[in-house]
N, C-alpha and C. Protein backbone atom coordinates (compact mmCIF):
# COMPACT_ATOMS: atom_id res chain seq x y z
N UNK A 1 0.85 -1.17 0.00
CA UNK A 1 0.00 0.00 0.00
C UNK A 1 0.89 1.24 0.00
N UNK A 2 0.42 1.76 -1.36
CA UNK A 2 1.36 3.77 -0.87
C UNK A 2 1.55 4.33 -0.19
N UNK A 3 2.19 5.31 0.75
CA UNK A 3 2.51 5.63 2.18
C UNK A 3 1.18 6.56 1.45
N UNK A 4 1.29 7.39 0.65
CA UNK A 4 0.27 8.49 0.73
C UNK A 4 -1.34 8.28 1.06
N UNK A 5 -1.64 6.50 0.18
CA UNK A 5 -3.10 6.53 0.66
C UNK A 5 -3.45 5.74 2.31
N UNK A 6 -2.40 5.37 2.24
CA UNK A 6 -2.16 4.93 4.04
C UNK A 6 -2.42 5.99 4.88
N UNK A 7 -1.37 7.24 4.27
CA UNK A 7 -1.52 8.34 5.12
C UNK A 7 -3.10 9.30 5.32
N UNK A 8 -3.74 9.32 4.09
CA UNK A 8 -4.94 9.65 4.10
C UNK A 8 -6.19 8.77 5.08
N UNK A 9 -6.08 7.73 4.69
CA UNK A 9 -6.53 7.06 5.34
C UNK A 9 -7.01 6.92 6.79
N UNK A 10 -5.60 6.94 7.22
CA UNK A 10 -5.37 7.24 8.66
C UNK A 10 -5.77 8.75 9.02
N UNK A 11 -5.72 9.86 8.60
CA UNK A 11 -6.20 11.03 8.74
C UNK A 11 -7.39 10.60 9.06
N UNK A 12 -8.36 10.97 8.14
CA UNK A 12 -9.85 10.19 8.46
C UNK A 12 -9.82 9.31 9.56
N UNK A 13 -9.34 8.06 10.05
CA UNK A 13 -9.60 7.51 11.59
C UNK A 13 -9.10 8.13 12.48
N UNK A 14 -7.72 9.12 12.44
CA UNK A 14 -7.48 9.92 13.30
C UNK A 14 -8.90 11.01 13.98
N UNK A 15 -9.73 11.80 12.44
CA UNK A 15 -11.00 12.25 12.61
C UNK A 15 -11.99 12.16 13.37
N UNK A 16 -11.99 10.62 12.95
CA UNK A 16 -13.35 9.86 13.44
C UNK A 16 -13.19 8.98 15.22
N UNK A 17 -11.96 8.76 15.33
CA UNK A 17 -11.48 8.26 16.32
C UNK A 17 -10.18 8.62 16.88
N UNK A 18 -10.45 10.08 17.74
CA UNK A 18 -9.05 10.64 18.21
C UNK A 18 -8.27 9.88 19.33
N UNK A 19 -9.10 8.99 20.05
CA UNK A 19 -8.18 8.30 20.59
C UNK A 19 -6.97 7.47 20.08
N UNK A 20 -7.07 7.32 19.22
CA UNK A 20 -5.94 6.48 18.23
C UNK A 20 -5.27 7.39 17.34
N UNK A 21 -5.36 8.59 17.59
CA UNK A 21 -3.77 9.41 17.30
C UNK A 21 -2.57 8.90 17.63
N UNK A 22 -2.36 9.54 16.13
CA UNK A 22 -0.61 8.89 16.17
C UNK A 22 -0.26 7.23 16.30
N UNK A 23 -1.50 6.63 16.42
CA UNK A 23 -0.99 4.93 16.64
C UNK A 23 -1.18 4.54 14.78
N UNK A 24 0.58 4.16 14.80
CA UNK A 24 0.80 3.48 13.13
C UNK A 24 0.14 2.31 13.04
N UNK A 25 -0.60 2.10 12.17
CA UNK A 25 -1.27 0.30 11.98
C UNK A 25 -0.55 -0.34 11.26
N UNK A 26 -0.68 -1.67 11.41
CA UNK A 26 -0.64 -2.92 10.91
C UNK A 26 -1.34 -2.89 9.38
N UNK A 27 -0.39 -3.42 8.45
CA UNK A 27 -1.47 -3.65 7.08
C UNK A 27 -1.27 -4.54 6.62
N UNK A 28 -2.21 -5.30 6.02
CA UNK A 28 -2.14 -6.90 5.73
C UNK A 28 -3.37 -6.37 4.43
N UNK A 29 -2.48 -7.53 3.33
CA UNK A 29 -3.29 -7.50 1.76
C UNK A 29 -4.59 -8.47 2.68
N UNK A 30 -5.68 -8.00 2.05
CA UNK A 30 -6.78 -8.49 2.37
C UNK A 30 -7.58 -8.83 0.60
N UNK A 31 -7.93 -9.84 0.61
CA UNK A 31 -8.57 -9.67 -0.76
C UNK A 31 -10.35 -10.22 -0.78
N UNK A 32 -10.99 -9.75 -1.29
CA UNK A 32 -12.32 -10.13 -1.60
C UNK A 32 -13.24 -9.94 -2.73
N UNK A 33 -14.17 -10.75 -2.44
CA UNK A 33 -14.66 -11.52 -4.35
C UNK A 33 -15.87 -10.23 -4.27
N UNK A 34 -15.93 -9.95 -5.49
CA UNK A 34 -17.56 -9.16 -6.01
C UNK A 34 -18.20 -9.66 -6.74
N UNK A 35 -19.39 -10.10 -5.70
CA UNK A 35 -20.30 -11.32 -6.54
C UNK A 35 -20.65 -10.53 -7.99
N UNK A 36 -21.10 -9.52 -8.31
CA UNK A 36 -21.69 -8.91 -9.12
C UNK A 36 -21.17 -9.12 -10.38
N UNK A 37 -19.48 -8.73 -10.31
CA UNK A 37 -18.82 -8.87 -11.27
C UNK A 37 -17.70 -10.31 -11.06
N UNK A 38 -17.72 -11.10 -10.45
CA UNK A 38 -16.86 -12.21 -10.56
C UNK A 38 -15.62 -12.00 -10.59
N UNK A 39 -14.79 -10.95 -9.54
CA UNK A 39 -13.77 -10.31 -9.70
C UNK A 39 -13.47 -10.56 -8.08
N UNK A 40 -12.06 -10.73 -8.25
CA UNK A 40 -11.54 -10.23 -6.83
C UNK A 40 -10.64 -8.99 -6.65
N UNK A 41 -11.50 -8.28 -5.69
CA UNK A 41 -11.10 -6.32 -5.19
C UNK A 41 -9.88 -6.93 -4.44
N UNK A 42 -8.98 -6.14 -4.70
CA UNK A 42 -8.09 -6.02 -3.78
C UNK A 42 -7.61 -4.78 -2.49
N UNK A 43 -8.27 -5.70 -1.29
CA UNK A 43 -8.56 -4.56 -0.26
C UNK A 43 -7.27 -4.83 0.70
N UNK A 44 -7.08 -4.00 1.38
CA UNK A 44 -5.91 -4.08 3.01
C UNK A 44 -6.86 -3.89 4.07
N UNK A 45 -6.15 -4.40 5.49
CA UNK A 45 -6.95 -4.61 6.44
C UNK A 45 -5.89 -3.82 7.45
N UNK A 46 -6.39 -2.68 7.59
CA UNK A 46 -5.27 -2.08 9.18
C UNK A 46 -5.97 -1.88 10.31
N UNK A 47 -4.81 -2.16 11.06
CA UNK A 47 -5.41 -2.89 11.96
C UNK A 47 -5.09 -1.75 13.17
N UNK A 48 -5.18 -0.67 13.97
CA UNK A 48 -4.69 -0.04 15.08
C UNK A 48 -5.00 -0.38 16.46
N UNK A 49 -4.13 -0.44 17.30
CA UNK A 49 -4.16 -1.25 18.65
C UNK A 49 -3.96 0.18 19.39
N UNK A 50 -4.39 0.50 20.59
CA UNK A 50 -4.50 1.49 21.42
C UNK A 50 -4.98 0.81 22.43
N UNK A 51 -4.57 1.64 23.80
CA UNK A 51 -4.70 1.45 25.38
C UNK A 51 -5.16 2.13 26.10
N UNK A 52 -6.32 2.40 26.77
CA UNK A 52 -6.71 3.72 27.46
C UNK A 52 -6.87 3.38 28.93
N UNK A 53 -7.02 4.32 29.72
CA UNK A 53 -7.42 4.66 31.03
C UNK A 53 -8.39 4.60 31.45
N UNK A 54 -9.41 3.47 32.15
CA UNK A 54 -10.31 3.24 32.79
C UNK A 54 -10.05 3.55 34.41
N UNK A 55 -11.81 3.72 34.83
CA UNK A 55 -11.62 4.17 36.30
C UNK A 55 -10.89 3.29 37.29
N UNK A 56 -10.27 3.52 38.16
CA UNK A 56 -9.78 2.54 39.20
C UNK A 56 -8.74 1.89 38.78
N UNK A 57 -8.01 3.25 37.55
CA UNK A 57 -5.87 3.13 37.11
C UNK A 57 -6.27 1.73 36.43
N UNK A 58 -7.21 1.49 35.63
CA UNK A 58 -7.26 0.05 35.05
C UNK A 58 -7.38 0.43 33.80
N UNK A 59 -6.75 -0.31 32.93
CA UNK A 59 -6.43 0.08 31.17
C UNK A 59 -7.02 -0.94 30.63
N UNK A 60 -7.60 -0.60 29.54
CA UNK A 60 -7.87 -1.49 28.41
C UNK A 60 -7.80 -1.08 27.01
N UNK A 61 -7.55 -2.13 26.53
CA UNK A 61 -7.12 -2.65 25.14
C UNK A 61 -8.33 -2.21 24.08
N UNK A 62 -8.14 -1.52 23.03
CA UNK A 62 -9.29 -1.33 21.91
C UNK A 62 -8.33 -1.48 20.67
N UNK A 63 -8.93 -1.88 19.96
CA UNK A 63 -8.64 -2.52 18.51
C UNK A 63 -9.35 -2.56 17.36
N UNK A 64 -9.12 -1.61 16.23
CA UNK A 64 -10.11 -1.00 15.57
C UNK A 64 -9.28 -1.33 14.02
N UNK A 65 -10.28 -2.05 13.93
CA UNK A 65 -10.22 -2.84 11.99
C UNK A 65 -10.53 -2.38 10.47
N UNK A 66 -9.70 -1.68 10.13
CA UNK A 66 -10.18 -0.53 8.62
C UNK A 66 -10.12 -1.65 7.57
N UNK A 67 -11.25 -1.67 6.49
CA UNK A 67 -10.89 -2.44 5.86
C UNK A 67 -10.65 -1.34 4.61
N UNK A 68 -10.21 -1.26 3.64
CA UNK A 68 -9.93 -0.07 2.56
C UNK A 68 -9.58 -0.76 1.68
N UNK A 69 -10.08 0.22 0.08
CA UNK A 69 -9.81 -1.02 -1.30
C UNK A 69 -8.09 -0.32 -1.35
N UNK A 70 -7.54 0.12 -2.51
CA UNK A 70 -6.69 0.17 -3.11
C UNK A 70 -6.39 1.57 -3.45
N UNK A 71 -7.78 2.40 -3.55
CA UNK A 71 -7.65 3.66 -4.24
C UNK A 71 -7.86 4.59 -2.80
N UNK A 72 -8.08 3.76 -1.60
CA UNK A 72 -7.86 4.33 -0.48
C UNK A 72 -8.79 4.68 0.88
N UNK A 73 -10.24 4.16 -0.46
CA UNK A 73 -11.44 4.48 0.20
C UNK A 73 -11.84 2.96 1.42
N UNK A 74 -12.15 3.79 2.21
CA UNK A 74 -12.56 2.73 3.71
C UNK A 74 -14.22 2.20 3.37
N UNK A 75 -14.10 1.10 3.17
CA UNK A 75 -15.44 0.00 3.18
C UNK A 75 -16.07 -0.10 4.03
N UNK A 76 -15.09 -0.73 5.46
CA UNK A 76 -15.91 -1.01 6.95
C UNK A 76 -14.72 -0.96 7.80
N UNK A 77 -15.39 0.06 9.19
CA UNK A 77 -14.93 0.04 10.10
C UNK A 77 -15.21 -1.10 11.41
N UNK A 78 -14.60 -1.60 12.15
CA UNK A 78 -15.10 -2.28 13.49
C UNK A 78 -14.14 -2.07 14.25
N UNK A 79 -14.88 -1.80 15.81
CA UNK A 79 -14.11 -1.80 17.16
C UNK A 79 -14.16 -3.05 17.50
N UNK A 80 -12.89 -2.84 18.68
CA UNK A 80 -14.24 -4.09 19.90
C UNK A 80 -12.55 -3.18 21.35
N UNK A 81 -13.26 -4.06 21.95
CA UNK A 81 -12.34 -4.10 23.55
C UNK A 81 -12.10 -5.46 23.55
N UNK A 82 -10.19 -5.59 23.90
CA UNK A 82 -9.96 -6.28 23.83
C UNK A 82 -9.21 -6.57 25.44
């Protein structure tokens, strides 16, 4: 993946999810079929890991899954607590 549409990319989740400033992701080729056209898109999957501050000095783990085609645009987002 291009640093530039990586970098865009990440702008936008920086946006949408400021807790995960500044955390670099993980990118892994991700690929998937389009029934429509009988083609496989070629998407990446980044992955950002972040740690926050819960009450009672207790931290937890969040982990938030971009899936994005090629030209840079984000398909689906998911959290969870990990």
């Amino acid at each position: 993946m291009q640093k530039t549409i990586m970098h865009s990319i990440s702008s936008e989740i920086y946006r949408r999810y400021p807790e995960f400033r500044g955390v670099e992701p993980s990118v892994k080729l991700h690929a998937s079929a389009d029934a429509s056209d009988n083609q496989v898109l070629t998407t990446y999957l980044l992955i950002y890991r972040s740690t926050y501050q819960v009450a009672g000095n207790k931290s937890l783990a969040r982990v938030l899954r971009v899936v994005a085609n090629e030209d840079g645009k984000i398909l689906k987002v998911s959290t969870s607590r990990g």
